[in-house]
Protein backbone atom coordinates (compact mmCIF):
# COMPACT_ATOMS: atom_id res chain seq x y z
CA UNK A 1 -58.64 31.30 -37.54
CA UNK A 2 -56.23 32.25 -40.57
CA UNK A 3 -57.29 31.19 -43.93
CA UNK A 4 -53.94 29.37 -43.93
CA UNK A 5 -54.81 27.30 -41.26
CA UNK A 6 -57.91 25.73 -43.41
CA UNK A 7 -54.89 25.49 -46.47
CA UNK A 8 -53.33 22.96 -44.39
CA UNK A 9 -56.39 21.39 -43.03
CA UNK A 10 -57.53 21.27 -46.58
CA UNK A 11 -53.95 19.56 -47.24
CA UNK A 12 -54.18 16.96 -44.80
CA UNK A 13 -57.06 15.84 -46.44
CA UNK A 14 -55.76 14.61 -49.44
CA UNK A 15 -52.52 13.38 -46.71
CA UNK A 16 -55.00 11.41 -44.90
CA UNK A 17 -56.96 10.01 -47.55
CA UNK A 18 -53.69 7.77 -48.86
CA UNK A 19 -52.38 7.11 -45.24
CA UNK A 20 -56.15 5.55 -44.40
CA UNK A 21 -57.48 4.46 -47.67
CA UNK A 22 -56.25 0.89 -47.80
CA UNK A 23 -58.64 0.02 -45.07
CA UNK A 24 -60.98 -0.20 -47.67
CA UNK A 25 -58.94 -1.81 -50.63
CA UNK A 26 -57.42 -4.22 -48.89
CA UNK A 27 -59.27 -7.05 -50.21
CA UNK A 28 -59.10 -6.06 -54.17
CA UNK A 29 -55.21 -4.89 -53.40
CA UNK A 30 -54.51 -8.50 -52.26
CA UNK A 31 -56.11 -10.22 -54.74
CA UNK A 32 -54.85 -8.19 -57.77
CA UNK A 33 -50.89 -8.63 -56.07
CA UNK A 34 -51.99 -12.12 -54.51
CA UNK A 35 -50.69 -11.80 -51.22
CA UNK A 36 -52.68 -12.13 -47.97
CA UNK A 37 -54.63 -10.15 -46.01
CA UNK A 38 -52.30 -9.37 -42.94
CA UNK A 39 -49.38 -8.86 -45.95
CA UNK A 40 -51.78 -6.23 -47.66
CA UNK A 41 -52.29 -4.79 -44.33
CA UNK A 42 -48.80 -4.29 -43.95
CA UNK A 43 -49.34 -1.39 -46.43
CA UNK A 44 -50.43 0.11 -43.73
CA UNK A 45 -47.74 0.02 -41.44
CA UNK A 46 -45.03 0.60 -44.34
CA UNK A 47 -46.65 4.13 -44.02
CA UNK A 48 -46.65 4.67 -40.82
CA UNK A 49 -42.96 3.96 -40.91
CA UNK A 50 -42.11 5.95 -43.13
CA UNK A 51 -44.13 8.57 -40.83
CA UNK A 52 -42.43 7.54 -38.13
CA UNK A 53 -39.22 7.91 -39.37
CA UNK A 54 -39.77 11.17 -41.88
CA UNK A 55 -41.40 13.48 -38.89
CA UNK A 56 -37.85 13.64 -36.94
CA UNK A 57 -35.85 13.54 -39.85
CA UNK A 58 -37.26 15.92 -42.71
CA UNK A 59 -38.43 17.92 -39.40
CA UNK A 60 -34.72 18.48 -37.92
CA UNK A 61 -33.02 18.67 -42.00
CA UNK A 62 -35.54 21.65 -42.69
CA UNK A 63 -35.26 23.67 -39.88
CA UNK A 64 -33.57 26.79 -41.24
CA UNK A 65 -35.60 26.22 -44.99
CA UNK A 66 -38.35 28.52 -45.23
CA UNK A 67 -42.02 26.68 -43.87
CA UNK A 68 -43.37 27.51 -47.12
CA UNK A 69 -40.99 26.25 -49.62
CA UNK A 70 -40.28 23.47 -47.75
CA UNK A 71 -44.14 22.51 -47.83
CA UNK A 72 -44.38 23.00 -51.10
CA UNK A 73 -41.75 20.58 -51.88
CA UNK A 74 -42.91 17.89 -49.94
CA UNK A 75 -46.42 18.07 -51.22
CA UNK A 76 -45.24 18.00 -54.46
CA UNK A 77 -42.97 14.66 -53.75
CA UNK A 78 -46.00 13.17 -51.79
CA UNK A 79 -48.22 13.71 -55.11
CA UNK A 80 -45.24 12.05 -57.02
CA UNK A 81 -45.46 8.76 -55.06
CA UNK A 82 -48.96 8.72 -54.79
CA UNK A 83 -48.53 7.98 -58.88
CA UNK A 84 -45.94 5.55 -58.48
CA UNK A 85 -48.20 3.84 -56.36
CA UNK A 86 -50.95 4.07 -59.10
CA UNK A 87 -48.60 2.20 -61.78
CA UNK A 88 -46.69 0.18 -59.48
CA UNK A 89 -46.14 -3.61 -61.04
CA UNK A 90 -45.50 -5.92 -58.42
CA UNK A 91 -46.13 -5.50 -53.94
CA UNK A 92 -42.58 -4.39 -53.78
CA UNK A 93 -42.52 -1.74 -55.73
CA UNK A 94 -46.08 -0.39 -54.05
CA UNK A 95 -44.36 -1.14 -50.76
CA UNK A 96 -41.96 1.05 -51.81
CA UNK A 97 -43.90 3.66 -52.82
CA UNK A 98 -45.98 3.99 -50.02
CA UNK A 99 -42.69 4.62 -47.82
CA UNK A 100 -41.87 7.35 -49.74
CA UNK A 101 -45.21 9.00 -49.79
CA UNK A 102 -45.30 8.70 -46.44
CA UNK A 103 -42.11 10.42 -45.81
CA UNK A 104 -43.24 13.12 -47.60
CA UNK A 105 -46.35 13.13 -45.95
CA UNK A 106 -44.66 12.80 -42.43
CA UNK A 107 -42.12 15.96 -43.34
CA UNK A 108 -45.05 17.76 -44.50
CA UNK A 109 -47.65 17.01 -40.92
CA UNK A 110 -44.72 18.59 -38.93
CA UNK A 111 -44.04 21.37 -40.76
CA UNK A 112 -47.31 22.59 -41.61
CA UNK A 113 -48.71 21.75 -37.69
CA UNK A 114 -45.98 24.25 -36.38
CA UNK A 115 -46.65 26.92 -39.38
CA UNK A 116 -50.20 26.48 -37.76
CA UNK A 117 -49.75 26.92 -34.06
CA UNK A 118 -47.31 30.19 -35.30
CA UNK A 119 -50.12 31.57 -36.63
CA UNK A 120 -52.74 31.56 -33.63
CA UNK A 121 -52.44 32.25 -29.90
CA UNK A 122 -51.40 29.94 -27.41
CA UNK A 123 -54.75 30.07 -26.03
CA UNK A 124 -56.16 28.53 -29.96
CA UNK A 125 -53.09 26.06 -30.03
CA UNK A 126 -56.26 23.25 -29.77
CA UNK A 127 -58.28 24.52 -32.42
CA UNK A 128 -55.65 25.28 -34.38
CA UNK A 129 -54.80 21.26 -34.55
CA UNK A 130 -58.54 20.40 -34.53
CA UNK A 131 -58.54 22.23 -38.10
CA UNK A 132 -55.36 19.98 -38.95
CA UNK A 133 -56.80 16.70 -37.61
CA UNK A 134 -60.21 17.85 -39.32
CA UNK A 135 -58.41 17.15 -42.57
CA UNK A 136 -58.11 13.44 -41.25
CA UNK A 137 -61.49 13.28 -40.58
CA UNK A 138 -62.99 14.89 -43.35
CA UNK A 139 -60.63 12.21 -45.28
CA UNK A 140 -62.47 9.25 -43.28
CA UNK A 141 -65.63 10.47 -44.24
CA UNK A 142 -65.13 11.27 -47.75
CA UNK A 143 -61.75 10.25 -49.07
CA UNK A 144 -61.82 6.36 -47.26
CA UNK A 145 -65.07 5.66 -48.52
CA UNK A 146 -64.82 6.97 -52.28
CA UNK A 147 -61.36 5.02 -52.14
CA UNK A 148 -63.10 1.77 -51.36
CA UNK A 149 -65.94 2.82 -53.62
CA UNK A 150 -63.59 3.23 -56.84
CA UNK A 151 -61.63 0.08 -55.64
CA UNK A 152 -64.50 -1.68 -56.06
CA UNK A 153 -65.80 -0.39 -59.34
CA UNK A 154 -62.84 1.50 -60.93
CA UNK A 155 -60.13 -1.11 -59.65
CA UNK A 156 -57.62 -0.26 -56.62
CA UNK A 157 -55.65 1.81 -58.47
CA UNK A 158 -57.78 4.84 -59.61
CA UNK A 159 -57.89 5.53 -55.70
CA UNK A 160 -54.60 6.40 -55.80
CA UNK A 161 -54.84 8.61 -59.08
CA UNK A 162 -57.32 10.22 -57.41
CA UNK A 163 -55.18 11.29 -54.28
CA UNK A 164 -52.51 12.05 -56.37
CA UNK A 165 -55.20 15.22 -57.98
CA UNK A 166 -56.25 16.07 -54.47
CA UNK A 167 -52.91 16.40 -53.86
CA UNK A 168 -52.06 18.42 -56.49
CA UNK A 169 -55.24 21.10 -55.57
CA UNK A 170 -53.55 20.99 -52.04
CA UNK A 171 -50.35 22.33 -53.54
CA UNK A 172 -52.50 25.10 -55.35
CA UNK A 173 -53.73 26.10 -51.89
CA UNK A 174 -50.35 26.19 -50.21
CA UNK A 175 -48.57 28.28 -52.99
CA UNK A 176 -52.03 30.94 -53.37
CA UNK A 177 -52.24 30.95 -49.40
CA UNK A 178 -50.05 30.34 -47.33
CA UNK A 179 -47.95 33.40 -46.40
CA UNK A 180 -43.89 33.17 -46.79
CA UNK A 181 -42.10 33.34 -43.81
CA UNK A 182 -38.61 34.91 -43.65
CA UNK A 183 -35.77 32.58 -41.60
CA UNK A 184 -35.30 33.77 -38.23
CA UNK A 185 -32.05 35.15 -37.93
CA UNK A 186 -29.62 35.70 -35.26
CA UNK A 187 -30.34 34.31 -31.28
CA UNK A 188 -34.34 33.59 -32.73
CA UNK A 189 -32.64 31.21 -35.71
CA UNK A 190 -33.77 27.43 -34.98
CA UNK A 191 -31.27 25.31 -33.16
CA UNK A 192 -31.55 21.61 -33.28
CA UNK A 193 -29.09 21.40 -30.59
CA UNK A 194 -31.82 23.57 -28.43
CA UNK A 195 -34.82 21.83 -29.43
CA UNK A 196 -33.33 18.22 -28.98
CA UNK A 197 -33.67 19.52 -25.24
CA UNK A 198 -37.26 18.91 -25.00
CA UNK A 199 -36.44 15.05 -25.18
CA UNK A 200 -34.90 15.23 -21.10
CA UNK A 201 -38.48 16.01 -20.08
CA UNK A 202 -40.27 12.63 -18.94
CA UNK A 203 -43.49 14.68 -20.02
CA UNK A 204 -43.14 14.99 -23.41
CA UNK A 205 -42.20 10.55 -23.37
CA UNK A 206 -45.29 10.31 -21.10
CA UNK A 207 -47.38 12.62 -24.03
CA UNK A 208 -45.22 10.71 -26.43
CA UNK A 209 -46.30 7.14 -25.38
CA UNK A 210 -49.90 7.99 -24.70
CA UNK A 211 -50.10 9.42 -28.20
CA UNK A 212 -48.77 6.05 -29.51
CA UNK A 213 -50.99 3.35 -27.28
CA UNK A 214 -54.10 5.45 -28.46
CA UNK A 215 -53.18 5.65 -31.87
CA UNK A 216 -52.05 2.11 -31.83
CA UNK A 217 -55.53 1.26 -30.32
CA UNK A 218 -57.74 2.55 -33.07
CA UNK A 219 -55.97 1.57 -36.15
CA UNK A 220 -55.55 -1.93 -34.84
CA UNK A 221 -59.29 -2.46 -35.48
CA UNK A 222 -59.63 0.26 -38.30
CA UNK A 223 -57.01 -1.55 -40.39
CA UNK A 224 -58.88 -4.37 -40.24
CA UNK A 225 -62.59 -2.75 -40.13
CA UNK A 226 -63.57 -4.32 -43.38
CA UNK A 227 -62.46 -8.02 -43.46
CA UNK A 228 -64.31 -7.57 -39.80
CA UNK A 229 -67.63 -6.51 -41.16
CA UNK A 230 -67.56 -8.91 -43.90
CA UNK A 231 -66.48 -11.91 -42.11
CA UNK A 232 -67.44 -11.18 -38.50
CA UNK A 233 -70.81 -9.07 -38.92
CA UNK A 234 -71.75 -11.05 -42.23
CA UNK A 235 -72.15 -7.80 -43.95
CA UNK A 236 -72.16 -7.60 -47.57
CA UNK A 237 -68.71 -5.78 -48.85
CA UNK A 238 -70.73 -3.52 -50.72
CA UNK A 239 -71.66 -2.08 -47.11
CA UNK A 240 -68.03 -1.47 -46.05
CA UNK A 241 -67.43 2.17 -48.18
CA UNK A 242 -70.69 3.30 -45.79
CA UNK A 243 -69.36 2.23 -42.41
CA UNK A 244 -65.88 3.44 -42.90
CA UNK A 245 -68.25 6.93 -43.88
CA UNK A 246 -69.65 6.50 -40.59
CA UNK A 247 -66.69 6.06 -38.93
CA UNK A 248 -65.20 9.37 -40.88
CA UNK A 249 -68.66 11.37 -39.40
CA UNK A 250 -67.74 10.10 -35.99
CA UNK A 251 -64.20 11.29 -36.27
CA UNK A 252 -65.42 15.06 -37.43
CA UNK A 253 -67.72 14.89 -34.65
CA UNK A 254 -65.15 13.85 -31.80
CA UNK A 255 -62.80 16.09 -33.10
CA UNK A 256 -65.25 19.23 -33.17
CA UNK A 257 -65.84 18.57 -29.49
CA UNK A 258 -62.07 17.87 -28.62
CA UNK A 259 -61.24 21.19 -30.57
CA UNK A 260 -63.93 23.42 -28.48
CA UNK A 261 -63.44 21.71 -24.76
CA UNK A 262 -59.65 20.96 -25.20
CA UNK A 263 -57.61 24.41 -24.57
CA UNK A 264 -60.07 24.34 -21.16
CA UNK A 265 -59.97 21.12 -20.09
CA UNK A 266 -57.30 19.46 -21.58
CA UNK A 267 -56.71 15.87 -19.09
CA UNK A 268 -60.17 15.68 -18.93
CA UNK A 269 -60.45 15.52 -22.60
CA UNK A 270 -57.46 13.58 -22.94
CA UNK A 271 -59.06 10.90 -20.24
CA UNK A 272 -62.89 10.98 -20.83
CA UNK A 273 -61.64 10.57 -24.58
CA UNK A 274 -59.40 7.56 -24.08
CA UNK A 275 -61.66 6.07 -21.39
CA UNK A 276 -64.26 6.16 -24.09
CA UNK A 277 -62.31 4.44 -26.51
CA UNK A 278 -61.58 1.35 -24.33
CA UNK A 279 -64.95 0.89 -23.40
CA UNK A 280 -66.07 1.14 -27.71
CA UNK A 281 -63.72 -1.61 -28.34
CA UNK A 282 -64.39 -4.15 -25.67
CA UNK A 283 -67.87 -3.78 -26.91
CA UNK A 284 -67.07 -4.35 -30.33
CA UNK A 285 -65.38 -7.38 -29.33
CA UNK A 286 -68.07 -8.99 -27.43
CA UNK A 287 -70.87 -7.87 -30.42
CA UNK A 288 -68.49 -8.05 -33.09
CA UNK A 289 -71.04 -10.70 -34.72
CA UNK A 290 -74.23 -8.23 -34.97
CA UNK A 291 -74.23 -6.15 -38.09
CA UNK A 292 -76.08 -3.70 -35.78
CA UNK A 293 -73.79 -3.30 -33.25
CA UNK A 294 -70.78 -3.53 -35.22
CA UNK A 295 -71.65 -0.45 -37.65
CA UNK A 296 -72.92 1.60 -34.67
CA UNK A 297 -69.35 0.62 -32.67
CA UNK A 298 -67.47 2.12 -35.53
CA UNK A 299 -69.35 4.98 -35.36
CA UNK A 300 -68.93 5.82 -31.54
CA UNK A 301 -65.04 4.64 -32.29
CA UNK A 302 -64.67 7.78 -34.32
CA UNK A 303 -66.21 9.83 -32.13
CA UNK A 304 -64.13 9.02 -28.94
CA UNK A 305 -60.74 8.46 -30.66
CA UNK A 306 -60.78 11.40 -32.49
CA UNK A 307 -62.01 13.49 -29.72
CA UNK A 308 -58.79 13.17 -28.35
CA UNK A 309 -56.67 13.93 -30.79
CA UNK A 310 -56.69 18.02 -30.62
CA UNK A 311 -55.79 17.42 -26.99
CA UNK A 312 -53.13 15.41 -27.31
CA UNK A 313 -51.40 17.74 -30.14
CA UNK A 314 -52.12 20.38 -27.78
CA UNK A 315 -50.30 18.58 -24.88
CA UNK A 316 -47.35 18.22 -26.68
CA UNK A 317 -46.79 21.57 -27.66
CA UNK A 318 -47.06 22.66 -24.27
CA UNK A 319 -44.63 20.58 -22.72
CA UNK A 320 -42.08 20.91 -25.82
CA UNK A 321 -42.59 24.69 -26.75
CA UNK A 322 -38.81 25.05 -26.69
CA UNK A 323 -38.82 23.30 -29.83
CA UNK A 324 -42.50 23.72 -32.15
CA UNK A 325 -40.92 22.15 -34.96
CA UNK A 326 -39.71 18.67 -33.16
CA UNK A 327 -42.92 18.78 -31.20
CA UNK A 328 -45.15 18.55 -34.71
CA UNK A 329 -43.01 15.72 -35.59
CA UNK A 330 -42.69 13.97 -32.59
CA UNK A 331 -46.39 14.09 -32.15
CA UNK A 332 -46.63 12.51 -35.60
CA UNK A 333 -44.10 10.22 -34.89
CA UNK A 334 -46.38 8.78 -31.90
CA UNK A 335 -48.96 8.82 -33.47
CA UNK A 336 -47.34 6.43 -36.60
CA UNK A 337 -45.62 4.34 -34.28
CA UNK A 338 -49.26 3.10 -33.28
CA UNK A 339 -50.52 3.22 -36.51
CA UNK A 340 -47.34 0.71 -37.16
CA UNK A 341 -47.76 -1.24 -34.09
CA UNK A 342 -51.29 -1.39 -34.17
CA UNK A 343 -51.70 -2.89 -37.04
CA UNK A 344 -48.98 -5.48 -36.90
CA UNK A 345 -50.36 -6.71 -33.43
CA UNK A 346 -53.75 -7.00 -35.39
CA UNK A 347 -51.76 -9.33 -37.93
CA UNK A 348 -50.47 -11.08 -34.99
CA UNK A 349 -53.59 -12.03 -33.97
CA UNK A 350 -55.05 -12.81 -36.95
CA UNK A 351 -52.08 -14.86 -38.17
CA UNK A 352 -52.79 -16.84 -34.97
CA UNK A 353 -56.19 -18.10 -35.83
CA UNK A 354 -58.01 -16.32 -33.28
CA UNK A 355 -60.24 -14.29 -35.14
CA UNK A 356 -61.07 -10.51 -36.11
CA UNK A 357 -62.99 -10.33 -32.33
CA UNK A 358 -59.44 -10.41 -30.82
CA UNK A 359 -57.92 -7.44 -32.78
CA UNK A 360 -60.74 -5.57 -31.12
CA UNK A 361 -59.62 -6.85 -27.49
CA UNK A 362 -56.15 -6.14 -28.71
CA UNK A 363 -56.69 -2.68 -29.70
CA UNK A 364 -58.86 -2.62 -26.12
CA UNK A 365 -55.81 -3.52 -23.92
CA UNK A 366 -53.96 -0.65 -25.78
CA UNK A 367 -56.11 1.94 -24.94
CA UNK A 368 -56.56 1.09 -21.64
CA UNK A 369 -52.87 1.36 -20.97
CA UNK A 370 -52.94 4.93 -23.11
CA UNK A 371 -55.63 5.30 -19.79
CA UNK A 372 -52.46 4.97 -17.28
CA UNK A 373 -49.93 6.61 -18.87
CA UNK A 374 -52.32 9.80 -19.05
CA UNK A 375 -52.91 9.02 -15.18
CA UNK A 376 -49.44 9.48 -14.45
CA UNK A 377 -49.00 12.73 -16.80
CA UNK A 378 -51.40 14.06 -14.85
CA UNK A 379 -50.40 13.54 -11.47
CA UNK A 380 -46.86 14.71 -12.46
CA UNK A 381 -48.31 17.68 -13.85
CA UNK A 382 -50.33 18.71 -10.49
CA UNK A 383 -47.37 17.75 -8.66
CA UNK A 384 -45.12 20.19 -10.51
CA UNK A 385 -47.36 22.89 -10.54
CA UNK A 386 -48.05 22.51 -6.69
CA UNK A 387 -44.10 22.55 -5.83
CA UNK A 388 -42.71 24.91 -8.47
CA UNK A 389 -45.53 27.27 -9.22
CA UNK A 390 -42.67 29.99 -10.15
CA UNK A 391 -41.75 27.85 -12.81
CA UNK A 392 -44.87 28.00 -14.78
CA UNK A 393 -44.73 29.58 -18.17
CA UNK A 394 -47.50 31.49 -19.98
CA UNK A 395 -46.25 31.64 -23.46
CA UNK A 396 -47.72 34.75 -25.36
CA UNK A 397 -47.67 33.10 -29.11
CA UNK A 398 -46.48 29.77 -31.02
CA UNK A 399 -44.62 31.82 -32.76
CA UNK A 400 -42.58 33.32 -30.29
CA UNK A 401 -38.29 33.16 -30.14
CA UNK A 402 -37.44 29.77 -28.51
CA UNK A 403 -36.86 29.89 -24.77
CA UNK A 404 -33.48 29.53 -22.85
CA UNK A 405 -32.44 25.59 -21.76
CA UNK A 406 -33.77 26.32 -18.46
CA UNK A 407 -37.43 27.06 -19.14
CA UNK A 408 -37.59 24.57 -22.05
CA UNK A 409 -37.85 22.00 -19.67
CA UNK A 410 -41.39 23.22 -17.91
CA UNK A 411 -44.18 21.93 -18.29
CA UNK A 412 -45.68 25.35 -20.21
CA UNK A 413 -49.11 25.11 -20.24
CA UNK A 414 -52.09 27.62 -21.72
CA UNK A 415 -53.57 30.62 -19.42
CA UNK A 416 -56.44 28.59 -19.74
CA UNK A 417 -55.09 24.93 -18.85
CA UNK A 418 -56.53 23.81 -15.88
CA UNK A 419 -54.36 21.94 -13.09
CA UNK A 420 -56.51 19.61 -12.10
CA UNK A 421 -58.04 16.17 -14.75
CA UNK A 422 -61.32 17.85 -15.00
């Protein structure tokens, strides 16, 4: 794996740590701005957003900028409202903030996940991403915890001057490391005309939607993780920095063993993954009241989400190889649009009266949907490869010149992609 790979991974990290630190601060952060809970919680989803919206966007406006420069810019703008955030006066202004960091941050996921599928074979597409998504993890178990930890001793805000400097090593890394790639020129130059294609294949909405539900699944309950264990569990709020650590070991676990097992057996990591992750959650929400079983839920809940996530990077850029830049962002695009829906449903529930138990059967019915729409990829996907076997592409790198109109709407899949869920 290219040192440059790690860069990024190593970038993400500092990404991740702001996107999924506020599940720990949420309480100080809404009394300090005196708003509510669900209002503080709609932190979250301002960032997703922003991520939702920033992927396509800064994705389709950078196209023909070099990856490098372009990266470095955006890291530097993310570090920028990571400070604003740290000095912010009132909710508004941190709302703001916290769009804008996240557009940066969405611009900069895209980018940097096609610079690292360019740099590996096909065949490594899944470990490439599990290096990427190992950033998140790593961020769980390290950056989400010591965010909680200094909101809690050192006041909300030092968490974010803190992001800010990891930020600012990641943008050492990327200048040191990361190697400059020229333009393409000529018939290779990037077309947004030819990799807006990719969108009139009903595989890359099916990876597209399944990405979302699961993503929408676990940060419905992670976003409101703490005010769970506290109120729920009856654990002190001293004990949430550890359990959002545990949940940040499960994540590097699952996504170690969705980064090794993925390029083979990518459905069946995709489903046993998912399947998990329903199963985690309706258990949280029938034992959501033992300390126990709560902290060793959240746990397992890393372990099975995150699992999936290599796979489902991979997936999409399979289907949308045409286009590697729009296939970064849409995947981070999914991904935020259930890290904004998620969370809001959670709200929903909350706001309702019913309890922090019902985000959990929320988050639940989510995943088991994310369960069907994988069910249907699949069988689409055995279909076409039983009918139209000629039309099956083995690319030869991620890096390779974009394909003609025709073949951009295959399913591509990896020499050693299976056809079958298992």
């Amino acid at each position: 794996m290219p040192i440059a790979v790690y860069v990024l991974g190593l970038s993400v990290f500092a990404l991740g740590t702001s996107e999924f630190m506020l599940s720990g601060l949420l309480q100080p952060l809404a009394r300090d701005m005196g708003v509510s809970i669900p209002q503080a919680g709609l932190l979250v989803s301002a960032f997703a957003v922003g991520m939702v919206v920033g992927a396509p966007v800064l994705a389709a406006a950078t196209l023909r900028l070099p990856r490098r420069t372009t990266l470095i810019a955006l890291l530097t703008v993310f570090g920028l409202g990571q400070i604003a955030g740290a000095v912010a006066p009132t909710y508004a202004v941190l709302f703001v903030s916290r769009v804008i960091s996240a557009l940066a941050c969405a611009g900069f996921w895209a980018v940097g996940a096609s610079v690292a599928v360019s740099l590996v074979p096909v065949t490594a597409r899944a470990r490439a991403m599990a290096v990427m998504v190992g950033g998140l993890s790593i961020a769980n178990i390290a950056g989400v915890p010591a965010g909680a930890f200094l909101g809690q001793h050192a006041g909300w805000r030092a968490a974010f001057w803190a992001v800010a400097g990891l930020s600012a090593l990641g943008l050492v890394g990327v200048i040191a490391l990361v190697p400059r790639t020229a333009p393409a020129t000529g018939d290779d130059a990037p077309s947004l005309r030819r990799e807006l294609l990719i969108y009139r294949d009903r595989q890359v909405w099916l990876a597209l939607i399944t990405t979302a539900l699961n993503g929408g699944a676990v940060f419905a309950l992670f976003s409101y993780l703490a005010p769970l264990l506290t109120d729920t569990a009856g654990l002190k709020e001293s004990w949430v920095p550890t359990v959002l650590g545990l949940f940040g070991v499960g994540a590097l676990i699952g996504t170690a063993i969705g980064g090794r097992i993925a390029d083979a057996h990518l459905f069946g990591t995709i489903y046993g993954g998912i399947m998990a992750s329903t199963a985690v959650l309706t258990l949280l929400a029938l034992t959501a009241q033992w300390p126990v079983a709560a902290v060793t839920l959240s746990l397992l809940l890393g372990v099975t989400a995150f699992t999936t996530a290599p796979a489902l990077n991979a997936r999409m850029f399979n289907v949308a190889s045409a286009a590697p830049t729009l296939a970064g962002a849409t995947t981070t695009s999914a991904f935020n649009i259930g890290n904004t829906v998620g969370p809001w449903l959670g709200g929903l529930v909350i706001g309702a009266g019913w309890g922090y138990p019902a985000v959990a059967w929320t988050a639940a019915a989510l995943a088991a949907l994310a369960v069907g729409t994988t069910a249907v990829a699949s069988r689409l996907h055995q279909r076409s490869a039983a009918t139209e076997p000629g039309t099956r592409v083995v690319a030869s790198s991620a890096s390779s010149a974009p394909k003609p109109a025709a073949l951009a709407k295959t399913d591509t899949t990896t020499a050693a992609e299976p056809c079958s869920t298992t």
